[in-house]
Protein backbone atom coordinates (compact mmCIF):
# COMPACT_ATOMS: atom_id res chain seq x y z
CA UNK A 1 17.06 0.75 3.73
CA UNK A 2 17.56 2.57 6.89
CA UNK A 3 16.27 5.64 5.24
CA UNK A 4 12.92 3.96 4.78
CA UNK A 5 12.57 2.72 8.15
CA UNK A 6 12.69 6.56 9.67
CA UNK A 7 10.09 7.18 7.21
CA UNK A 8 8.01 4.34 8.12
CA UNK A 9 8.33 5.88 11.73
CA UNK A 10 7.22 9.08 10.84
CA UNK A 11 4.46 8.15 9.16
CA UNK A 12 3.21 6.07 12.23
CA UNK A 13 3.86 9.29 14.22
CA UNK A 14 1.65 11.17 11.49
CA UNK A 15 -0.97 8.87 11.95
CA UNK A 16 -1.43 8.68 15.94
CA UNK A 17 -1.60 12.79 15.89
CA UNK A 18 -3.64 13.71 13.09
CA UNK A 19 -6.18 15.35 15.47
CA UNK A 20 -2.92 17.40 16.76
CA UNK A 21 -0.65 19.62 16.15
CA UNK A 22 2.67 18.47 14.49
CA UNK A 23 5.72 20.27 14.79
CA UNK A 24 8.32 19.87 11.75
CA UNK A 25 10.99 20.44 14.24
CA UNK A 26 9.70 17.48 16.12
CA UNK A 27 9.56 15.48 13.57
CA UNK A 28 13.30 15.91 12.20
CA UNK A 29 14.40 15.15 16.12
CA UNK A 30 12.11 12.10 16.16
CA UNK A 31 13.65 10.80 12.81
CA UNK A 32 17.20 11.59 14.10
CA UNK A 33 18.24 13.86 11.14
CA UNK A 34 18.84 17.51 10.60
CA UNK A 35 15.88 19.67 10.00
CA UNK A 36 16.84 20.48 6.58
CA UNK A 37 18.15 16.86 5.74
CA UNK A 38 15.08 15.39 6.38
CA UNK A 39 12.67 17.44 4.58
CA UNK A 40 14.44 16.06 1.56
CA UNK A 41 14.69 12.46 2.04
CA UNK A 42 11.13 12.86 3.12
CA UNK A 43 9.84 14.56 0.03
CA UNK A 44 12.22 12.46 -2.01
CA UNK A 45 10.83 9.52 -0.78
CA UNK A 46 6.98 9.65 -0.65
CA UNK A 47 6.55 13.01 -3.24
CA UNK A 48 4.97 15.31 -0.48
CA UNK A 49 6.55 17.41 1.89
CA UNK A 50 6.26 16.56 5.65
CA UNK A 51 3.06 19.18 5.82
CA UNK A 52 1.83 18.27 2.39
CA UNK A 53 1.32 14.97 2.97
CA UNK A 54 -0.03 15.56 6.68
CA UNK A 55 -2.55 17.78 5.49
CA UNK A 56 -3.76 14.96 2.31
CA UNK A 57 -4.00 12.40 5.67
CA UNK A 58 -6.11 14.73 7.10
CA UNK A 59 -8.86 15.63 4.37
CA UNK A 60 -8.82 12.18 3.65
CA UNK A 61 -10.33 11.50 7.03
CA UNK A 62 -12.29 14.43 6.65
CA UNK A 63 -13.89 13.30 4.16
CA UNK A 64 -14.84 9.93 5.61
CA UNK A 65 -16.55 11.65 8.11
CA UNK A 66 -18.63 14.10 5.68
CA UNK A 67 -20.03 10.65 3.81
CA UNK A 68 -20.36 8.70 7.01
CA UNK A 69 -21.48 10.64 10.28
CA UNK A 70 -23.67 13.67 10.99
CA UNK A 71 -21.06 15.96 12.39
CA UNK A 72 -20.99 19.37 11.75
CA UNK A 73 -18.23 20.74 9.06
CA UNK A 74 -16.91 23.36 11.73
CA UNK A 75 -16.32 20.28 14.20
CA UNK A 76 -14.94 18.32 11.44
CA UNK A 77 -12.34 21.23 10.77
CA UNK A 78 -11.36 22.23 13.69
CA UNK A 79 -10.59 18.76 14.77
CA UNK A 80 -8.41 18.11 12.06
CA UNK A 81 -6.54 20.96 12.94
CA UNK A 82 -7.41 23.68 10.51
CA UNK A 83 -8.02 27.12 12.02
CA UNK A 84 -11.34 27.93 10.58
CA UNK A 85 -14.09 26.10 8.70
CA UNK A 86 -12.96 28.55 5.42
CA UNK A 87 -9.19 27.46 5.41
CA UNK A 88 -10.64 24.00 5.72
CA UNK A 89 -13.11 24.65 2.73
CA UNK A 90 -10.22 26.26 0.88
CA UNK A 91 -8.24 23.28 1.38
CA UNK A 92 -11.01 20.93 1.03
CA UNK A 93 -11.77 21.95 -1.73
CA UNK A 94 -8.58 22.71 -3.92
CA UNK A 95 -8.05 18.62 -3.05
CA UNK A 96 -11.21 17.61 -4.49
CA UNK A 97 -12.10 20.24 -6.67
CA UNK A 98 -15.75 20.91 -4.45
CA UNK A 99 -16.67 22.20 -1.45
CA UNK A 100 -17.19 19.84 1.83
CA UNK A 101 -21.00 20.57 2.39
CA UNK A 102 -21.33 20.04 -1.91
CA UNK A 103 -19.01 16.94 -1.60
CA UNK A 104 -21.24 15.71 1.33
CA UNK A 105 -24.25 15.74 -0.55
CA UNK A 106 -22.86 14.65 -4.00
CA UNK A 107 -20.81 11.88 -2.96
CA UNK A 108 -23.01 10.04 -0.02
CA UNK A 109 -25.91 9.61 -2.47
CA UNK A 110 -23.21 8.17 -4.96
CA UNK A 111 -21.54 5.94 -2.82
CA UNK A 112 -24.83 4.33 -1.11
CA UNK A 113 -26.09 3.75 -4.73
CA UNK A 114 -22.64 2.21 -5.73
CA UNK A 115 -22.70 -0.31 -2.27
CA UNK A 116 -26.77 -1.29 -2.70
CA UNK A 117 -25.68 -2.39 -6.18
CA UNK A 118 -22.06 -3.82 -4.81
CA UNK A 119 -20.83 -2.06 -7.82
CA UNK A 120 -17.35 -1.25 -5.66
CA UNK A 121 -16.45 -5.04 -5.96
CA UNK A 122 -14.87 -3.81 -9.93
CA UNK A 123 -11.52 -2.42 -9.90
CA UNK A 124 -10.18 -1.68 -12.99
CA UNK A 125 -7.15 -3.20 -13.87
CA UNK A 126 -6.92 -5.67 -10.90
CA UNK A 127 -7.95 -9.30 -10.99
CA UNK A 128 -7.86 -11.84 -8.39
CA UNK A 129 -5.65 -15.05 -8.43
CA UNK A 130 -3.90 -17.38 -5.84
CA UNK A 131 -4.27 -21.11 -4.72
CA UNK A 132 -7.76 -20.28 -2.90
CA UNK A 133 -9.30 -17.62 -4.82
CA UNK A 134 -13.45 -18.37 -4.28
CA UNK A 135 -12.56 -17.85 -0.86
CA UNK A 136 -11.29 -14.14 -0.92
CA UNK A 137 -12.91 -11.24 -2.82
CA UNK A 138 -11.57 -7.54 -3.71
CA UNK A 139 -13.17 -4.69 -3.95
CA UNK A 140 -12.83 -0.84 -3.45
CA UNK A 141 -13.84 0.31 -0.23
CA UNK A 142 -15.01 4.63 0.77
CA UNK A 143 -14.51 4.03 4.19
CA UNK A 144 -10.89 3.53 4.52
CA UNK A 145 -9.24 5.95 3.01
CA UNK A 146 -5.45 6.77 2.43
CA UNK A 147 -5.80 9.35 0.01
CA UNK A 148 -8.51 10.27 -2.22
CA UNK A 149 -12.16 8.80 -2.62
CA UNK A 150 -11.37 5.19 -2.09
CA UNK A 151 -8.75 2.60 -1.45
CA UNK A 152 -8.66 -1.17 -2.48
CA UNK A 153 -8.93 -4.35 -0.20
CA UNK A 154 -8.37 -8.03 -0.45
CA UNK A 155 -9.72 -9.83 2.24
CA UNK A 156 -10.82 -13.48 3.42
CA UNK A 157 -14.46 -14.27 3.22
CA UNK A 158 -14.54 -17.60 5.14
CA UNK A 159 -12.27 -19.00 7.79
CA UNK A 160 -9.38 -19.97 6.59
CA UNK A 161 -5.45 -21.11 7.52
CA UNK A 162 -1.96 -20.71 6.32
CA UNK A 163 -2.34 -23.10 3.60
CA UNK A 164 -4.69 -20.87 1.82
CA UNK A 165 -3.88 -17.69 -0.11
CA UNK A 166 -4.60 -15.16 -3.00
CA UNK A 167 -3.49 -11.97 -4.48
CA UNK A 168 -5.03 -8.86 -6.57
CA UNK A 169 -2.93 -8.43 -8.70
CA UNK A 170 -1.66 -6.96 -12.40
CA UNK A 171 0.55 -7.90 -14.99
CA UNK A 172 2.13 -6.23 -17.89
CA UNK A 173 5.02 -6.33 -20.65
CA UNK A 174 8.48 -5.34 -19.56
CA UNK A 175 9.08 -3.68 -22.59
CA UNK A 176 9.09 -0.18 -21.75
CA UNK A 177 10.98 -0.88 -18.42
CA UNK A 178 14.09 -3.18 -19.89
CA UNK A 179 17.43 -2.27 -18.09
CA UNK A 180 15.74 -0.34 -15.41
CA UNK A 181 16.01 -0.52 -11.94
CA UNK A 182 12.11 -0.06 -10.60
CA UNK A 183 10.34 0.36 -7.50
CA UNK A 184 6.77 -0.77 -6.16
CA UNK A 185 5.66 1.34 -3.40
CA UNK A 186 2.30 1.68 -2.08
CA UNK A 187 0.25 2.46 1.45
CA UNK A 188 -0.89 -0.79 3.39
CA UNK A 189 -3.01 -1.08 6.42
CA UNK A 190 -4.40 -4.48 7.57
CA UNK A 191 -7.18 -6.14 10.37
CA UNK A 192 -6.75 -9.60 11.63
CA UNK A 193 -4.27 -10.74 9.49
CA UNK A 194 -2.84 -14.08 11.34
CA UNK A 195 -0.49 -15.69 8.81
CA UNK A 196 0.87 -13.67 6.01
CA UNK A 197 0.41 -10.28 3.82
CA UNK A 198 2.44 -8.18 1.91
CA UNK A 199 3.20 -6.72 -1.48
CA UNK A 200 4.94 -8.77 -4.47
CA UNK A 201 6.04 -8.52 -7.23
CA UNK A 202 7.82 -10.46 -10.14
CA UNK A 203 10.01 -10.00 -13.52
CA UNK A 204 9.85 -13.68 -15.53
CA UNK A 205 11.69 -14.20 -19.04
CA UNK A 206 10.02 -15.66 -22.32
CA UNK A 207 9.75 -19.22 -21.00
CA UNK A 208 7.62 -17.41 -17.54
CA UNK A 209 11.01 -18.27 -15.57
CA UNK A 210 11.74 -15.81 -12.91
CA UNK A 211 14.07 -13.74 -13.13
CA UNK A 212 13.62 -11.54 -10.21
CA UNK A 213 10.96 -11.77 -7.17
CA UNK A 214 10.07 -10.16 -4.06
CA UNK A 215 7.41 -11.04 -1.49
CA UNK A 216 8.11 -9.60 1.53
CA UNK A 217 8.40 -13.19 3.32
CA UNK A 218 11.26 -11.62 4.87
CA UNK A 219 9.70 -8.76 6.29
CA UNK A 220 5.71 -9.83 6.49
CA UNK A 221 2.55 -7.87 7.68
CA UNK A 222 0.77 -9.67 10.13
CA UNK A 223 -2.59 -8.28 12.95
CA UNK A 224 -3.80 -5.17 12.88
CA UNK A 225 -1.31 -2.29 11.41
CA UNK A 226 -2.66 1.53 10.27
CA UNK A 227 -1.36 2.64 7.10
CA UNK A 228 2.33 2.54 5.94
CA UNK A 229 3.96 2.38 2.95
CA UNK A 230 6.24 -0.34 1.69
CA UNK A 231 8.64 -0.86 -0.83
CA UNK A 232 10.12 -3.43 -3.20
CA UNK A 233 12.85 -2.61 -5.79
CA UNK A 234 13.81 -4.67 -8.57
CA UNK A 235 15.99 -4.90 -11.70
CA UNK A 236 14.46 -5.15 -15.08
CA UNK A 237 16.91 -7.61 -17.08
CA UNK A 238 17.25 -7.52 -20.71
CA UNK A 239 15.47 -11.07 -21.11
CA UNK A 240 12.41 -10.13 -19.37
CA UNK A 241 9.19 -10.68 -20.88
CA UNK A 242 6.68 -10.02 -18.07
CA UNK A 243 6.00 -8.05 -14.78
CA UNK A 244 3.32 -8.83 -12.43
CA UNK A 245 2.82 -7.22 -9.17
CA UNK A 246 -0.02 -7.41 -6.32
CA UNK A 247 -0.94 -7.19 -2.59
CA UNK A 248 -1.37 -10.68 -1.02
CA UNK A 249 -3.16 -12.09 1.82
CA UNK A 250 -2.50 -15.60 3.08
CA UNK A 251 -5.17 -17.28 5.83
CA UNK A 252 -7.91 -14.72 7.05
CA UNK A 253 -7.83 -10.86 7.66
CA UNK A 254 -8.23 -7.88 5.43
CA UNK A 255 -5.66 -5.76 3.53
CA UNK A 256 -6.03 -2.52 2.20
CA UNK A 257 -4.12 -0.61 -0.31
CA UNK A 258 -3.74 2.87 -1.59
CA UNK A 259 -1.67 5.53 -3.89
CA UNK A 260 0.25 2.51 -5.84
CA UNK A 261 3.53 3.66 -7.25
CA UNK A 262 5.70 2.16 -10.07
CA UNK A 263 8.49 4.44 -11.09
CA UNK A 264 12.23 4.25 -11.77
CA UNK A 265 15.09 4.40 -9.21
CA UNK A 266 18.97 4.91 -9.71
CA UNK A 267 21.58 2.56 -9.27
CA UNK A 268 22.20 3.73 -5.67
CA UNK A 269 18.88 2.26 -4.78
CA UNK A 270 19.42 -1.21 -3.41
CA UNK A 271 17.05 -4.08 -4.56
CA UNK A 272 14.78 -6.44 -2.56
CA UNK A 273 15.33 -9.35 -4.99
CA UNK A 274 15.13 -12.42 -3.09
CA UNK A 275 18.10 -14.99 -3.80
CA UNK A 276 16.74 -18.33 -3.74
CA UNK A 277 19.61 -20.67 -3.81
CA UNK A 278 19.13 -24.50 -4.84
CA UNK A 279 20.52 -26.36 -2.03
CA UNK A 280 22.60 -28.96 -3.40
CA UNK A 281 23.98 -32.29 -2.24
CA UNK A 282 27.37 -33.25 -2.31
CA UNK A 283 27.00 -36.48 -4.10
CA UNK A 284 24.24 -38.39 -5.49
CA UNK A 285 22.38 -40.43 -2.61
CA UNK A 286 19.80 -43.17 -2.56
CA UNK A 287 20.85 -44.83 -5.85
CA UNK A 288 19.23 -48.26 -4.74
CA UNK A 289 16.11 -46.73 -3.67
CA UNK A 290 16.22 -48.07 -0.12
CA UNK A 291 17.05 -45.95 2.13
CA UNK A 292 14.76 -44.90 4.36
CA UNK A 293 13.39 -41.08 4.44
């Protein structure tokens, strides 16, 4: 996994200097590889080359800040680091297919009408489950952004401790993914998270027993983190029946969640199952019943 850790390091570099300019060169010294080396685990990792992907980060806050302040498009390029208010149309605009000062007008009316009427609280596909769920809510939120128009959030609407939790989540027939080795990856940023959050996700046979699980208790997201992606990788056995993934959030805070990936790895790819062992006693104890705990 040491691969994905440099990457999770770059990205957090990406993020802190989106208003500057980022070398390449920098970045492969930062990361501790060869120039050349790293471009590839880079782009073989998240999809995007090192300046793609900077360059998506950047229109996506761009855009926030045509639906949600006043400044002018000319400030807005230039201080996301494109040379000219044209290049940053161009750009702007071969991402989401209209122009800034079009997209400005378009989508702000849009997404005030679609937050008067809460109609962002629907996301297709995702429902909400968990011990606690009446005290949590999802939704899709145009504010924070990882790529695209919107992102998706679970977050706690009262206050609440460890003992609470609840997930938005999916599930789906194994089927099509039987004998596979797959991976979950998405983009996660959180805000006062105090006990637990993370990604899951789970592959159960006919009679709903698992058969493989991974919830990132081992590596959790707690406070207040900016976006990064994380990864879980399982193995599809030939008596699964079911697979359900999701983001969860246990006690209070806010997660968000973006660009969702479920795609197929090779053998070479190590898994994140999570080998829960039944701890068991030597010999059978307490056969009269009185012995105290």
């Amino acid at each position: 996994m040491r691969y994905e850790e440099i990457i999770n390091e770059v990205i957090q570099y990406i993020e802190g200097n989106l208003h500057q300019s980022i070398g390449t060169e920098k970045i492969a010294q930062l990361a501790g590889l060869s120039e050349f080396h790293f471009h590839r685990i880079f782009k073989q990792t998240i999809g995007l080359s090192v300046s793609e992907y900077t360059r998506i980060r950047r229109l996506a806050n761009a855009a926030i800040r045509l639906l949600y302040t006043k400044d002018r498009i000319i400030d807005i390029a230039y201080d996301y680091c494109f040379e000219s208010q044209e290049a940053f149309t161009r750009a702007f605009k071969r991402y989401y297919q209209i122009p800034p000062g079009q997209y400005r007008k378009v989508m702000s009316w849009v997404t005030k009408q679609k937050e008067e009427n809460n109609m962002n609280n629907g996301l297709k596909g995702w429902f909400l489950s968990g011990v606690d769920p009446f005290n949590y809510e999802i939704g899709k939120d145009h504010k924070v952004v990882h790529q695209g128009k919107a992102s998706g959030y679970i977050k706690s609407t009262k206050v609440l401790d460890a003992t609470h939790f609840a997930t938005m989540m999916q599930q789906f027939k194994a089927d099509k993914f039987i004998g596979k080795r797959m991976r979950l990856s998405c983009f996660l940023r959180t805000a006062c998270v105090q006990s637990f959050s993370g990604m899951w996700m789970r592959v159960d046979d006919a009679a709903e027993d698992v058969l493989q699980f991974d919830n990132m208790s081992n590596r959790p997201i707690k406070g207040d983190t900016g976006w990064n992606r994380y990864t879980i990788v399982l193995d599809i056995p030939k008596e699964s029946k079911m697979i359900a993934f999701g983001i969860i959030l246990s006690g209070q805070g806010q997660v968000w969640v973006d660009h969702v990936c479920f795609d197929e790895v090779g053998k070479d790819v190590p898994t994140t199952n999570l080998e829960i062992e039944p701890q068991l006693l030597n010999e059978p104890i307490n056969l009269t019943f009185e012995d105290e705990i």
